[in-house]
PDB file of N, CA and C in Angstrom:
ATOM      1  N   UNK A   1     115.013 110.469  83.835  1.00  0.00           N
ATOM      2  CA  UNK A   1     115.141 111.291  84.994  1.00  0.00           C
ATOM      3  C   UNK A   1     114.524 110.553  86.190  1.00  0.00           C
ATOM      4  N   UNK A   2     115.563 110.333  87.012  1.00  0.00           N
ATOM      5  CA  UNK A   2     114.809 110.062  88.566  1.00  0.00           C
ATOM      6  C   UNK A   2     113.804 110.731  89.587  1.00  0.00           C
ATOM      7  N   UNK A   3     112.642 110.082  89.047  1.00  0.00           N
ATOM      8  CA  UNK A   3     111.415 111.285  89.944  1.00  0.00           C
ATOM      9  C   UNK A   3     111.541 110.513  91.520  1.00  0.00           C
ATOM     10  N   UNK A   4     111.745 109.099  91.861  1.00  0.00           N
ATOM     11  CA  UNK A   4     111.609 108.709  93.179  1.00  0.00           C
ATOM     12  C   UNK A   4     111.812 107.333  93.457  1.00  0.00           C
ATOM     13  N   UNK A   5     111.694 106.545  94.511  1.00  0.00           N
ATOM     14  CA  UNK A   5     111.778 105.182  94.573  1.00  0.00           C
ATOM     15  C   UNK A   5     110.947 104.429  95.320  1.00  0.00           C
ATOM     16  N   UNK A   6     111.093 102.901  95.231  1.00  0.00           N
ATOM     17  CA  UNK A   6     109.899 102.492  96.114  1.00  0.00           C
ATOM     18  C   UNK A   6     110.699 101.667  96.816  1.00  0.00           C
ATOM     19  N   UNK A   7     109.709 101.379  97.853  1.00  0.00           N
ATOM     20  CA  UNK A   7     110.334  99.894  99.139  1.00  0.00           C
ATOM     21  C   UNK A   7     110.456  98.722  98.515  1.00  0.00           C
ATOM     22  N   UNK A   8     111.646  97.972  98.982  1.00  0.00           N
ATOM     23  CA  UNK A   8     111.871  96.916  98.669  1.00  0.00           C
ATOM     24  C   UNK A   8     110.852  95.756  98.747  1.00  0.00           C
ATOM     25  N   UNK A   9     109.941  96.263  99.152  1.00  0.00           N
ATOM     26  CA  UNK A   9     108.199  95.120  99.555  1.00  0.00           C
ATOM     27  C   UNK A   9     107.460  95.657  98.231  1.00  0.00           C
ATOM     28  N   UNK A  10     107.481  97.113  98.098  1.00  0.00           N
ATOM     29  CA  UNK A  10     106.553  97.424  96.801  1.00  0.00           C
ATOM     30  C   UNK A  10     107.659  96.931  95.465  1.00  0.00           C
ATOM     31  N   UNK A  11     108.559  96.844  95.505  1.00  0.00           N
ATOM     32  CA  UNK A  11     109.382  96.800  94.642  1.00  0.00           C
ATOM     33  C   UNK A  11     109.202  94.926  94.009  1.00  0.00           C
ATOM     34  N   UNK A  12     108.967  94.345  94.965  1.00  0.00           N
ATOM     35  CA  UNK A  12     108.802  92.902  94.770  1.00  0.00           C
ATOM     36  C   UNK A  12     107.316  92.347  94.494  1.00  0.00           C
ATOM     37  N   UNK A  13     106.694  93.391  94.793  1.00  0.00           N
ATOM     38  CA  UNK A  13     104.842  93.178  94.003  1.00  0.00           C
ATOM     39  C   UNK A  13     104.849  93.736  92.910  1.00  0.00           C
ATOM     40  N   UNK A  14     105.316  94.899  92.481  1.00  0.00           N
ATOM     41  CA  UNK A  14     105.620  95.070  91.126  1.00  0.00           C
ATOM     42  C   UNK A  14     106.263  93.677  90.043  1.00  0.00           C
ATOM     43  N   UNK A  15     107.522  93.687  90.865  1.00  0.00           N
ATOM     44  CA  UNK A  15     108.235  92.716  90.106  1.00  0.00           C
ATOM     45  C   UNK A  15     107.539  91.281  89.554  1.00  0.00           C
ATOM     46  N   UNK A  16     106.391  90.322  90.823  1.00  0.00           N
ATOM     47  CA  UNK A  16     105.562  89.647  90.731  1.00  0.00           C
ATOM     48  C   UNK A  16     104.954  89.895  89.444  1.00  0.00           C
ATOM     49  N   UNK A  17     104.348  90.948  89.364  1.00  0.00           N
ATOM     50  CA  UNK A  17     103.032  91.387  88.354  1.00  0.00           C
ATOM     51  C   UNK A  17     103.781  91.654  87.032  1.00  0.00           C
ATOM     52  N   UNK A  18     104.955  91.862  86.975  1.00  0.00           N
ATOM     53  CA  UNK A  18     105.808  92.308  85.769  1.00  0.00           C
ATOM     54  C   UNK A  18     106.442  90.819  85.515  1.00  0.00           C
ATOM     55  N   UNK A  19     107.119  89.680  85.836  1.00  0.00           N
ATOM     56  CA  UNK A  19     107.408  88.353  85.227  1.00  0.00           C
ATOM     57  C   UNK A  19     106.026  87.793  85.258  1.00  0.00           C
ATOM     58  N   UNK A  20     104.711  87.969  85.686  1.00  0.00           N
ATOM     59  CA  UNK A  20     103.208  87.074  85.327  1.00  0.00           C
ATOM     60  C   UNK A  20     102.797  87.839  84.227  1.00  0.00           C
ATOM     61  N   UNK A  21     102.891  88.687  83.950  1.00  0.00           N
ATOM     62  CA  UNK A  21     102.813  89.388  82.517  1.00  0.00           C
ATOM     63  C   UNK A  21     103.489  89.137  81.304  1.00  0.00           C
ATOM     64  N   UNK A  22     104.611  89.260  81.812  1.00  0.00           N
ATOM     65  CA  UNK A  22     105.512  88.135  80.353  1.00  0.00           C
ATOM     66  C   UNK A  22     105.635  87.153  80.157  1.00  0.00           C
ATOM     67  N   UNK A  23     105.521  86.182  81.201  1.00  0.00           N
ATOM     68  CA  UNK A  23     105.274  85.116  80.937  1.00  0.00           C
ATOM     69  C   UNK A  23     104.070  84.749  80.073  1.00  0.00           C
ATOM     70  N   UNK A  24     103.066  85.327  80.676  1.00  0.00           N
ATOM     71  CA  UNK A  24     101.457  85.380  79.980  1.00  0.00           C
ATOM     72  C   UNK A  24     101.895  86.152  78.815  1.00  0.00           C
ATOM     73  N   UNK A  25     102.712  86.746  78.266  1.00  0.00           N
ATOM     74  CA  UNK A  25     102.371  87.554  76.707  1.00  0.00           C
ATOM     75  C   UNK A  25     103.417  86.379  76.001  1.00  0.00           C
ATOM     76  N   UNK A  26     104.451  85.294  76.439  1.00  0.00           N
ATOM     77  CA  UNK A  26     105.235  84.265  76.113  1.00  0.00           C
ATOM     78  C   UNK A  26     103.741  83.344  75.779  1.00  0.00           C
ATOM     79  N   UNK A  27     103.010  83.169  76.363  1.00  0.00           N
ATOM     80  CA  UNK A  27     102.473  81.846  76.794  1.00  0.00           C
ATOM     81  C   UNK A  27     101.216  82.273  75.910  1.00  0.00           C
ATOM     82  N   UNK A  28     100.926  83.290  74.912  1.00  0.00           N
ATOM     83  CA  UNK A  28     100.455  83.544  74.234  1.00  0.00           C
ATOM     84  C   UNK A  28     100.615  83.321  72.784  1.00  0.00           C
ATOM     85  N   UNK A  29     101.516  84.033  72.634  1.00  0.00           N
ATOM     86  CA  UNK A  29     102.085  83.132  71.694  1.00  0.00           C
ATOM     87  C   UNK A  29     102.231  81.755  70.911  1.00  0.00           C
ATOM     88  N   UNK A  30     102.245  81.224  72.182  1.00  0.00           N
ATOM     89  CA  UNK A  30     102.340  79.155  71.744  1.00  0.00           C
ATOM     90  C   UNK A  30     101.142  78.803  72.082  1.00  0.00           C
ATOM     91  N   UNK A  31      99.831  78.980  72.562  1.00  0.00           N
ATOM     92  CA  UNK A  31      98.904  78.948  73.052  1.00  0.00           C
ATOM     93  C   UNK A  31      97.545  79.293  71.739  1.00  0.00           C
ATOM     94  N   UNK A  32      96.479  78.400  70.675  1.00  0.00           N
ATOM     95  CA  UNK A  32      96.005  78.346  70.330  1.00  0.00           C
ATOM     96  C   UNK A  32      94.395  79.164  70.469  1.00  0.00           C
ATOM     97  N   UNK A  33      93.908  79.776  69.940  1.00  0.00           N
ATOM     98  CA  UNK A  33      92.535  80.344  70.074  1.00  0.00           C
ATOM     99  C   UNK A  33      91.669  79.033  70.900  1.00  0.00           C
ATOM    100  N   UNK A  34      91.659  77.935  69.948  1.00  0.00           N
ATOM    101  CA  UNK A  34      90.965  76.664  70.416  1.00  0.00           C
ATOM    102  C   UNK A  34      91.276  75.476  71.405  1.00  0.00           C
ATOM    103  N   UNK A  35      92.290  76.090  72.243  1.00  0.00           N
ATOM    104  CA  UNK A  35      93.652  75.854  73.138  1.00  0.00           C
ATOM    105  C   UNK A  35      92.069  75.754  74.205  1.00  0.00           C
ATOM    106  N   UNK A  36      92.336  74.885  75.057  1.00  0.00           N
ATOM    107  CA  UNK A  36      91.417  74.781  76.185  1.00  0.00           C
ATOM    108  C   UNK A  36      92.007  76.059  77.110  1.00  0.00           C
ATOM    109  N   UNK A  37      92.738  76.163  77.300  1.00  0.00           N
ATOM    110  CA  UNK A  37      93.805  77.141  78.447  1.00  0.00           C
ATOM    111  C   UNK A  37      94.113  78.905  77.447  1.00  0.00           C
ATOM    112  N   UNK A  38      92.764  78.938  76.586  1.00  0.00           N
ATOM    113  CA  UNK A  38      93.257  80.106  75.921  1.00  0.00           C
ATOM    114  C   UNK A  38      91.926  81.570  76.362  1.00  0.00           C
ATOM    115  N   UNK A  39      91.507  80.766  77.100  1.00  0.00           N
ATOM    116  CA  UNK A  39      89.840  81.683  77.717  1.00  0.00           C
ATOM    117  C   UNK A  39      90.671  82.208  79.205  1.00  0.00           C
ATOM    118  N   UNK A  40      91.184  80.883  79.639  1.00  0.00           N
ATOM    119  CA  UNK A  40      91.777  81.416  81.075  1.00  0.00           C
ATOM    120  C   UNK A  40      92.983  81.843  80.761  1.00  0.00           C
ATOM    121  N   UNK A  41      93.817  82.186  79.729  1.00  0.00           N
ATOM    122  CA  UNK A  41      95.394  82.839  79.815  1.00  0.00           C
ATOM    123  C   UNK A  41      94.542  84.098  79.757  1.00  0.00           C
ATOM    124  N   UNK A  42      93.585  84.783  78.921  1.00  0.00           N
ATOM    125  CA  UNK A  42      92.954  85.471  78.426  1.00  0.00           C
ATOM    126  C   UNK A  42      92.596  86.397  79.773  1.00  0.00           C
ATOM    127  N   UNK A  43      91.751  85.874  80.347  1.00  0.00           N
ATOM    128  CA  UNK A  43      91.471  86.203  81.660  1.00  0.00           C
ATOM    129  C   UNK A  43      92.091  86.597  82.578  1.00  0.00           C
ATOM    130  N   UNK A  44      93.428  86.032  83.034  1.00  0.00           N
ATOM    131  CA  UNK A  44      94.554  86.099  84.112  1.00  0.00           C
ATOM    132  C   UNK A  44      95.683  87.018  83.267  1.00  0.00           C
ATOM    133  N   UNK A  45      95.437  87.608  82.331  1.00  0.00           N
ATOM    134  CA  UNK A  45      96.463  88.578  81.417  1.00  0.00           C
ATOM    135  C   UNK A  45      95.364  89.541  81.616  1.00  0.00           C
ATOM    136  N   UNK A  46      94.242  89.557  81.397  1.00  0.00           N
ATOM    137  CA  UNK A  46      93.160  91.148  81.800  1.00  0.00           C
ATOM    138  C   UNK A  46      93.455  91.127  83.455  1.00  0.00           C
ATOM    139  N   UNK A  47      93.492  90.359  84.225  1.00  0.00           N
ATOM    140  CA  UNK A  47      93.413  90.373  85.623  1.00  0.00           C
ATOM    141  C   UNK A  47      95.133  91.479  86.122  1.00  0.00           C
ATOM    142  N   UNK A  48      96.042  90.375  85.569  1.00  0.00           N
ATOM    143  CA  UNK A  48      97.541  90.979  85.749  1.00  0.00           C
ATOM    144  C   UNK A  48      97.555  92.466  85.196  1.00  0.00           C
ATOM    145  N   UNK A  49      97.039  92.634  84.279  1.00  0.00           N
ATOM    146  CA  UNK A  49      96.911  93.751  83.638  1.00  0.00           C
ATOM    147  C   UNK A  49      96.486  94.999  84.456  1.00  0.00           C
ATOM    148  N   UNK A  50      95.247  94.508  85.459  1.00  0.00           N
ATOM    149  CA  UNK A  50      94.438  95.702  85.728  1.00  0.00           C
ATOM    150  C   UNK A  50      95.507  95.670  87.304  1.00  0.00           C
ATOM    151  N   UNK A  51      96.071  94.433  88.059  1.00  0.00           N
ATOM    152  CA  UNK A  51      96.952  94.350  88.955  1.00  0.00           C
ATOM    153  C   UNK A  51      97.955  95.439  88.757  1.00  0.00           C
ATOM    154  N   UNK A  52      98.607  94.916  87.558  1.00  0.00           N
ATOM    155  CA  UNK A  52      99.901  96.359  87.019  1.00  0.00           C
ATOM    156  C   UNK A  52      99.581  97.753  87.045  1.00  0.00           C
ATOM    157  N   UNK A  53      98.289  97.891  86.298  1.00  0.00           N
ATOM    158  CA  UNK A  53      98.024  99.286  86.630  1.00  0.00           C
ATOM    159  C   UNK A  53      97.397  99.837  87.548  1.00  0.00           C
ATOM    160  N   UNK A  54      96.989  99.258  89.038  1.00  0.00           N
ATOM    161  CA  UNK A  54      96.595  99.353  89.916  1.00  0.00           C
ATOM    162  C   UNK A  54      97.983  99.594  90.927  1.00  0.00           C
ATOM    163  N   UNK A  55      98.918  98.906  91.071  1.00  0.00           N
ATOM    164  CA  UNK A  55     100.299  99.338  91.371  1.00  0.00           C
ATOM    165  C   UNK A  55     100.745 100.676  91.237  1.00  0.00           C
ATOM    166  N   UNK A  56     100.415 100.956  89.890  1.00  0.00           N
ATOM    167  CA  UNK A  56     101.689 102.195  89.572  1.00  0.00           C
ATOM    168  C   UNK A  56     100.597 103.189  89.873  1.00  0.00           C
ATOM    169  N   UNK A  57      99.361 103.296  89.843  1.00  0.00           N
ATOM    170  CA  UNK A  57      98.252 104.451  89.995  1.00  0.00           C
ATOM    171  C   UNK A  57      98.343 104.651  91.902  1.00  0.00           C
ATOM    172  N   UNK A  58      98.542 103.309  93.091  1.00  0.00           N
ATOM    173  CA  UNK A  58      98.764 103.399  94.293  1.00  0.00           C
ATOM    174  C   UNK A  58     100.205 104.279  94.101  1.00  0.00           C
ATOM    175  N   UNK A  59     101.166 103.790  93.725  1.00  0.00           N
ATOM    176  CA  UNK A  59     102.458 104.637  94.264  1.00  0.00           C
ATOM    177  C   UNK A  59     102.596 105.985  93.504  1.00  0.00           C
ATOM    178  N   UNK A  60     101.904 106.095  92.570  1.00  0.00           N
ATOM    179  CA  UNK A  60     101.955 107.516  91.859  1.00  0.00           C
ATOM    180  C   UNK A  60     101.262 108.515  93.203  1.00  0.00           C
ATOM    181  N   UNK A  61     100.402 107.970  93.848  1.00  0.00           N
ATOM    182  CA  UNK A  61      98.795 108.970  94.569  1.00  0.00           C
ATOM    183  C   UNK A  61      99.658 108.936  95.790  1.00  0.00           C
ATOM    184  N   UNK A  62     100.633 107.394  96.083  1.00  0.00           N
ATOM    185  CA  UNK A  62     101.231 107.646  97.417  1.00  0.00           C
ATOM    186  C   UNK A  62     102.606 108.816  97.610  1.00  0.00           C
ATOM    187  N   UNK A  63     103.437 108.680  96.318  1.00  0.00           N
ATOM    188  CA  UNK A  63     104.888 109.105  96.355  1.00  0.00           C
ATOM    189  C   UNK A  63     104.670 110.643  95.372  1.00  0.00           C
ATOM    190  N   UNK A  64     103.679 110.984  94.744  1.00  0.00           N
ATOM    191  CA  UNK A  64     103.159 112.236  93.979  1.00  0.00           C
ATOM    192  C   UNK A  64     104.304 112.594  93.281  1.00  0.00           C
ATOM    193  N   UNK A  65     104.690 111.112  92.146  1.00  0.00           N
ATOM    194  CA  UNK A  65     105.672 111.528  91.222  1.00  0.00           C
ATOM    195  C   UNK A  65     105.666 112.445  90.277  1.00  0.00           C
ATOM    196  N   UNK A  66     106.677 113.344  89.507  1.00  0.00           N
ATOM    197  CA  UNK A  66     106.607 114.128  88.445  1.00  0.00           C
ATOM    198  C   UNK A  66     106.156 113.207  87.496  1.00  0.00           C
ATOM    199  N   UNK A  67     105.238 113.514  86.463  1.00  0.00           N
ATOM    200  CA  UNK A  67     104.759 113.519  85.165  1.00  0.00           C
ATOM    201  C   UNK A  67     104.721 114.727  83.931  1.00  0.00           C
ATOM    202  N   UNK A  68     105.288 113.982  83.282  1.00  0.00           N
ATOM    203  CA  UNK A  68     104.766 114.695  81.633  1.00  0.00           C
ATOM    204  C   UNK A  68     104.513 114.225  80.703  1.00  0.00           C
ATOM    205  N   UNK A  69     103.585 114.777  79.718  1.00  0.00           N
ATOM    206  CA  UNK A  69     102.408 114.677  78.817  1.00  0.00           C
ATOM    207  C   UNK A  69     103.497 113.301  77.609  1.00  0.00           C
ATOM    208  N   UNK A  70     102.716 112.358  77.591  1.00  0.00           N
ATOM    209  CA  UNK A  70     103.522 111.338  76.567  1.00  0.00           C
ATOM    210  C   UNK A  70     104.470 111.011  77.746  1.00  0.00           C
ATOM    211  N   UNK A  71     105.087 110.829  79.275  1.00  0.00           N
ATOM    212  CA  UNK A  71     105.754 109.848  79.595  1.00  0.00           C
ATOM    213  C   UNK A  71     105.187 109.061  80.362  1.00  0.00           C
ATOM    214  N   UNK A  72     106.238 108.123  80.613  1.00  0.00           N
ATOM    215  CA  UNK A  72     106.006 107.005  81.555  1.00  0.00           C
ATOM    216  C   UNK A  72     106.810 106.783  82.407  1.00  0.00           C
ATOM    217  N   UNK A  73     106.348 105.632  83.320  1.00  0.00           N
ATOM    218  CA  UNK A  73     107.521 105.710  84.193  1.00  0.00           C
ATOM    219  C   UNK A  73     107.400 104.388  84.330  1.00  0.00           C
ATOM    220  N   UNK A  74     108.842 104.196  84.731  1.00  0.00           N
ATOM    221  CA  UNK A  74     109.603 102.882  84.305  1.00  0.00           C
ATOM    222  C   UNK A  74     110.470 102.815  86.095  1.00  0.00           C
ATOM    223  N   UNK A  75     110.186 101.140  86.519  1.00  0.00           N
ATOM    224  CA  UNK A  75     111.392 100.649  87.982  1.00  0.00           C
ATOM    225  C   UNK A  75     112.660  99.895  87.159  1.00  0.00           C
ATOM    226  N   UNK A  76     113.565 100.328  88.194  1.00  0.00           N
ATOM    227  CA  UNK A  76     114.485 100.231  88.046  1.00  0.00           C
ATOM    228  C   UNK A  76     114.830  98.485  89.278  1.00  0.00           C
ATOM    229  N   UNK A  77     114.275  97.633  88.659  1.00  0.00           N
ATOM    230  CA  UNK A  77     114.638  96.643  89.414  1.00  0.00           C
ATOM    231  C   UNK A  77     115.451  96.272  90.113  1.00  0.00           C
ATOM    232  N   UNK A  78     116.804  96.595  90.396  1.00  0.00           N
ATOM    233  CA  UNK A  78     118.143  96.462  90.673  1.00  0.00           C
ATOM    234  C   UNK A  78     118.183  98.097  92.087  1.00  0.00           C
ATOM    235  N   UNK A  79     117.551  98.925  91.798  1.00  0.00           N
ATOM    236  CA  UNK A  79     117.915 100.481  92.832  1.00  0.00           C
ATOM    237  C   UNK A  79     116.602 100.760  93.408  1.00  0.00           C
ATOM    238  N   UNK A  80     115.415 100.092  93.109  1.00  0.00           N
ATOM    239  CA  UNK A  80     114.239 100.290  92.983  1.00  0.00           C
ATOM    240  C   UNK A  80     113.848 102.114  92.938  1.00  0.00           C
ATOM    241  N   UNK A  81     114.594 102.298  91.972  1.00  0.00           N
ATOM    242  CA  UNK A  81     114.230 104.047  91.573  1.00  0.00           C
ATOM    243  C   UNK A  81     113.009 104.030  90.508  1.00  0.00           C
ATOM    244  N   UNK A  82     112.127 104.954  90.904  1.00  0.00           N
ATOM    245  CA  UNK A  82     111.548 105.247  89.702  1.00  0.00           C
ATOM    246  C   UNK A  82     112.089 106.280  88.331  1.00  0.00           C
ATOM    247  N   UNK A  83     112.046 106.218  87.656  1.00  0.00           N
ATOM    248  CA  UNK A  83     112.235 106.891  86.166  1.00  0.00           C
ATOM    249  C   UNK A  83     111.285 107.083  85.290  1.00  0.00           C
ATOM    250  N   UNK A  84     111.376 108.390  85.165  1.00  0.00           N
ATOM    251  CA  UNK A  84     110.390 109.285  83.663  1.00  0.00           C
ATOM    252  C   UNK A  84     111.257 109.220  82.861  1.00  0.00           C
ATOM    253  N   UNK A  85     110.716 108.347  81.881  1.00  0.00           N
ATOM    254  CA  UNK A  85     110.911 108.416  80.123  1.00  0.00           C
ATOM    255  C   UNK A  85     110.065 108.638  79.315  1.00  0.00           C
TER     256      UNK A  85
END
């Protein structure tokens, strides 16, 4: 269900924080405990992390989307709509 949408500026800081996240959960994967670069993927995946949910907690408080108990909400990269699933 379409609760709302965002600007094409918020829509592209999301998007930022959403390919540095997969990349970082890719780059995990091939990336060793004893990996010199496995303290700092570590780090910049808690950082992106708290970035992502710092995003969606601003446009939730700005745009006062519908919520219900167990959903989420998901952009629609392409319409920049938001969606409850």
């Amino acid at each position: 269900m379409k609760v709302g949408e965002v600007t094409e500026e918020e829509k592209k800081e999301i998007l930022s924080l959403f390919e540095r996240k997969n990349g970082l959960v890719e780059l995990a994967k091939i990336i060793k405990s004893d990996d010199a670069l496995y303290d700092k993927m570590v780090r910049d995946m808690g950082a992106t992390a708290t970035q992502f949910q710092a995003w969606w907690d601003r446009m939730v408080k700005k745009y006062q989307w519908e919520s219900k108990e167990g959903g989420n909400w998901e952009i629609n990269f392409e319409t920049n709509e938001i969606i409850l699933v």
